[in-house]
N, C-alpha and C. Protein backbone atom coordinates (compact mmCIF):
# COMPACT_ATOMS: atom_id res chain seq x y z
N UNK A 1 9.43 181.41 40.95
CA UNK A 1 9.35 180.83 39.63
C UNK A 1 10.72 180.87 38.96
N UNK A 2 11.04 179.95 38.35
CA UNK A 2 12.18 179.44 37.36
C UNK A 2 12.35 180.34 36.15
N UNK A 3 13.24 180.67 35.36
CA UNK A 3 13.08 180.59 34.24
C UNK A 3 12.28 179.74 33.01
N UNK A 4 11.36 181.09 32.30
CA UNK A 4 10.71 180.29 31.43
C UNK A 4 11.10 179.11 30.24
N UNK A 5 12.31 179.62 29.82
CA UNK A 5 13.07 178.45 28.85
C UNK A 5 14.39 177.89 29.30
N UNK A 6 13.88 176.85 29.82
CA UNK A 6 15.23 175.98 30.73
C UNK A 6 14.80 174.27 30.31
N UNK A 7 15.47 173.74 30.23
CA UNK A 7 15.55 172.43 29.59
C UNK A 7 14.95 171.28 30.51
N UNK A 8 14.70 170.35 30.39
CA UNK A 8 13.56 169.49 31.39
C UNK A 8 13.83 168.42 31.28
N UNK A 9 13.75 167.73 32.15
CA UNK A 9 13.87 165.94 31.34
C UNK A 9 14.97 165.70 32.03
N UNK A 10 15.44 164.23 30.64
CA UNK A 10 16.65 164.08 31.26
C UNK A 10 18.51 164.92 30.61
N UNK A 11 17.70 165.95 30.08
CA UNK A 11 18.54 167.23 29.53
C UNK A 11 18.73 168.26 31.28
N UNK A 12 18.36 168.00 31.58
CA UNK A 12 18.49 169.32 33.07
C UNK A 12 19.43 168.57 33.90
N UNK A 13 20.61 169.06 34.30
CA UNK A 13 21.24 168.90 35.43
C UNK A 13 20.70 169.08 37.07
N UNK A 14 20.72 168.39 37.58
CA UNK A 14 20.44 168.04 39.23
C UNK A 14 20.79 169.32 39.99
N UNK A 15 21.61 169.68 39.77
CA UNK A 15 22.43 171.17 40.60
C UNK A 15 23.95 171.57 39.71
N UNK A 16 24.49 172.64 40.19
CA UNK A 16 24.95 173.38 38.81
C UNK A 16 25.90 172.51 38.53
N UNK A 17 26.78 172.67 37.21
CA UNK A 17 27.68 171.57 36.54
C UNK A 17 28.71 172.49 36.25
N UNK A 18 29.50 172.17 36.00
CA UNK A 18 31.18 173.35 35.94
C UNK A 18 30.94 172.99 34.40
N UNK A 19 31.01 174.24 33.48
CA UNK A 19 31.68 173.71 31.91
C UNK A 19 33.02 173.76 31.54
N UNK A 20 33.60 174.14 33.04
CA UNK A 20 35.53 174.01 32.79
C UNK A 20 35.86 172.41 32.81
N UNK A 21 36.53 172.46 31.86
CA UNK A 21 37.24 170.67 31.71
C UNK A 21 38.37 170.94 32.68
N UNK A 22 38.84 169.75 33.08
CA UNK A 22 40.37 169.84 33.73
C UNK A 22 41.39 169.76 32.67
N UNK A 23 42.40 170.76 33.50
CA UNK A 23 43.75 170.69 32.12
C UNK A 23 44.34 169.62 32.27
N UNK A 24 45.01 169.16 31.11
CA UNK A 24 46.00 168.30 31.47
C UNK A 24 46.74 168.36 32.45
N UNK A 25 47.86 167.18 32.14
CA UNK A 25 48.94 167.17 33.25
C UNK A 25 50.32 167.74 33.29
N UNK A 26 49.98 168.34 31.65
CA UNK A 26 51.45 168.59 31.04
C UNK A 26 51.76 170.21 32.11
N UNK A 27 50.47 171.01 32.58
CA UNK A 27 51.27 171.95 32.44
C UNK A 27 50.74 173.25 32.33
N UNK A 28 51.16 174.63 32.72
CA UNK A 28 50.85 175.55 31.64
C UNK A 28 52.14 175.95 30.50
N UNK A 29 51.56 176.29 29.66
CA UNK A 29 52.67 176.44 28.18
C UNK A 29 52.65 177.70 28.42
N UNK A 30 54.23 178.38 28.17
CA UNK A 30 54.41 179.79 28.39
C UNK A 30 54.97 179.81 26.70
N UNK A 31 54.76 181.33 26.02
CA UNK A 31 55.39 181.69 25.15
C UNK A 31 56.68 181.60 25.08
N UNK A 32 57.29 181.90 25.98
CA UNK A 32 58.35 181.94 26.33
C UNK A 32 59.46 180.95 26.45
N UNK A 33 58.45 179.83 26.26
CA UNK A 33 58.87 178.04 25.54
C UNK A 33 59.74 178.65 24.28
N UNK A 34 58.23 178.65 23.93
CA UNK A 34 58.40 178.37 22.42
C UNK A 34 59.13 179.31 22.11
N UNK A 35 59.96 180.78 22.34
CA UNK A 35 61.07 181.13 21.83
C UNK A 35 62.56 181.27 22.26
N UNK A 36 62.35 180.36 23.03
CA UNK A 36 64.13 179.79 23.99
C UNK A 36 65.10 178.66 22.61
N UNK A 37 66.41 179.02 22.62
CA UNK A 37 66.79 178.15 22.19
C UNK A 37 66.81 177.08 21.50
N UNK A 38 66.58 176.15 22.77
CA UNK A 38 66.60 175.05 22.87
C UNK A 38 64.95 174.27 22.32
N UNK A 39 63.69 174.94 21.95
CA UNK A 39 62.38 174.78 21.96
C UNK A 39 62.33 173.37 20.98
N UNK A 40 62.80 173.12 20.20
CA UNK A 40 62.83 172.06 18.94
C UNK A 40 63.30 170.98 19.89
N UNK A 41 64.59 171.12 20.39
CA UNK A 41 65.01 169.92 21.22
C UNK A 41 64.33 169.41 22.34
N UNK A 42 63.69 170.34 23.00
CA UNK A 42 63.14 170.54 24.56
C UNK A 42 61.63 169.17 23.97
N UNK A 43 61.03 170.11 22.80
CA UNK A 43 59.29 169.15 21.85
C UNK A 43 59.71 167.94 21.55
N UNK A 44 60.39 167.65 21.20
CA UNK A 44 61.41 166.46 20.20
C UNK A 44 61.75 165.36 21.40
N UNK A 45 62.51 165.87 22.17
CA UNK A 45 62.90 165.23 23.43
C UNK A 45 61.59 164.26 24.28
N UNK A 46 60.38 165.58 24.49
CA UNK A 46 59.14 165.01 25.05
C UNK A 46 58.63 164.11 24.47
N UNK A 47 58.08 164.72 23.19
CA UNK A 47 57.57 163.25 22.36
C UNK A 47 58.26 161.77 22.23
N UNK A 48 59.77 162.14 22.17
CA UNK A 48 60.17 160.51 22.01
C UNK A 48 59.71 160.06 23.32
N UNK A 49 60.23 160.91 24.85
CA UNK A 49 60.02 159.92 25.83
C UNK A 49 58.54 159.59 25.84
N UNK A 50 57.49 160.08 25.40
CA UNK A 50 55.97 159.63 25.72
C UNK A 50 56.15 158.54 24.74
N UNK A 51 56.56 158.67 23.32
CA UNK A 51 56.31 156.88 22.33
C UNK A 51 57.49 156.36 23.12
N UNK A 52 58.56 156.14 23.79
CA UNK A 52 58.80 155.16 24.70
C UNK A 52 58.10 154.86 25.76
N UNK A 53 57.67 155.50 26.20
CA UNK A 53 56.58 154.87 27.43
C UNK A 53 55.77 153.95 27.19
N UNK A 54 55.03 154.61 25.55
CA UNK A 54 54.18 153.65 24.71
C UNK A 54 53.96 152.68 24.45
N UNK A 55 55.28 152.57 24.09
CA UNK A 55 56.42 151.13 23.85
C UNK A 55 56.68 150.21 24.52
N UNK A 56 56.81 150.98 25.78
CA UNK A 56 57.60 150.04 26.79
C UNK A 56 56.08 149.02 27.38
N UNK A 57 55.26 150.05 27.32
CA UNK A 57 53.65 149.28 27.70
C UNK A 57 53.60 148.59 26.73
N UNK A 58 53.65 148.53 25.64
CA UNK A 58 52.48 147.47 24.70
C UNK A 58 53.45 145.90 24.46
N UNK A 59 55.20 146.80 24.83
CA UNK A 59 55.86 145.03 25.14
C UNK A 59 55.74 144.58 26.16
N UNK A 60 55.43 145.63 27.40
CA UNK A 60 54.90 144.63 28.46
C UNK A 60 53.93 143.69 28.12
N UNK A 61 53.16 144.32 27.86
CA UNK A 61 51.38 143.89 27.56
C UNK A 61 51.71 142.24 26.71
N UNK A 62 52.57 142.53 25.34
CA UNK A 62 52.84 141.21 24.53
C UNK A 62 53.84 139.88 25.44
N UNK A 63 54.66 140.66 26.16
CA UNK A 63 55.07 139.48 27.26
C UNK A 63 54.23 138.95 28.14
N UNK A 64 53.22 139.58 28.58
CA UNK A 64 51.98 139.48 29.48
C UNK A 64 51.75 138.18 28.33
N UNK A 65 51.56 138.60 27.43
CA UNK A 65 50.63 137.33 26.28
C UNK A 65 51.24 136.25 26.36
N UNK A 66 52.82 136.34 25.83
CA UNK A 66 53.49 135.27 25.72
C UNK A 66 53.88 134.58 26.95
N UNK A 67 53.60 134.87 28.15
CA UNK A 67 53.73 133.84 29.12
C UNK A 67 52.67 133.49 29.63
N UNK A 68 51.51 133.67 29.25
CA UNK A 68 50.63 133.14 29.45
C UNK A 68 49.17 131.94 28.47
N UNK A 69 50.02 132.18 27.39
CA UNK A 69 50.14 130.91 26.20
C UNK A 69 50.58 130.33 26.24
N UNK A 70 49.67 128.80 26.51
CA UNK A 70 50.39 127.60 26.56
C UNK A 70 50.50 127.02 25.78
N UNK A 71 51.26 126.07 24.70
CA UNK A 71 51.81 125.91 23.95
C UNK A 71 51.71 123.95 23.67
């Protein structure tokens, strides 16, 4: 026999389910970041290159548009 209060339906998982998410890709973050030097430049640095990446996609994406409007 099962446990008496366990969920039924379509609330019950099939077989067991992990409740760990996957980490990102960035990484593990050490303290040890954040009190080097350089830590302001090192954050600052990352973020611009991710909104250029950003960037660089969404003018792809609008050239994608504009050559494919015909006129």
């Amino acid at each position: 026999m099962g446990p008496k209060v366990e969920p039924f339906g379509p609330w019950r998982f099939p077989a067991p389910v992990s409740i760990i998410v996957v980490m990102s890709d960035l990484g593990l973050h050490y303290i040890d970041d954040d009190l080097s030097e350089t830590w302001l430049e090192d954050w600052a640095g990352a973020g611009i290159g991710e909104i250029e990446d950003y960037l660089a996609k969404h003018a792809a994406f609008l050239a994608f548009l504009d050559g494919s409007v015909e006129d």
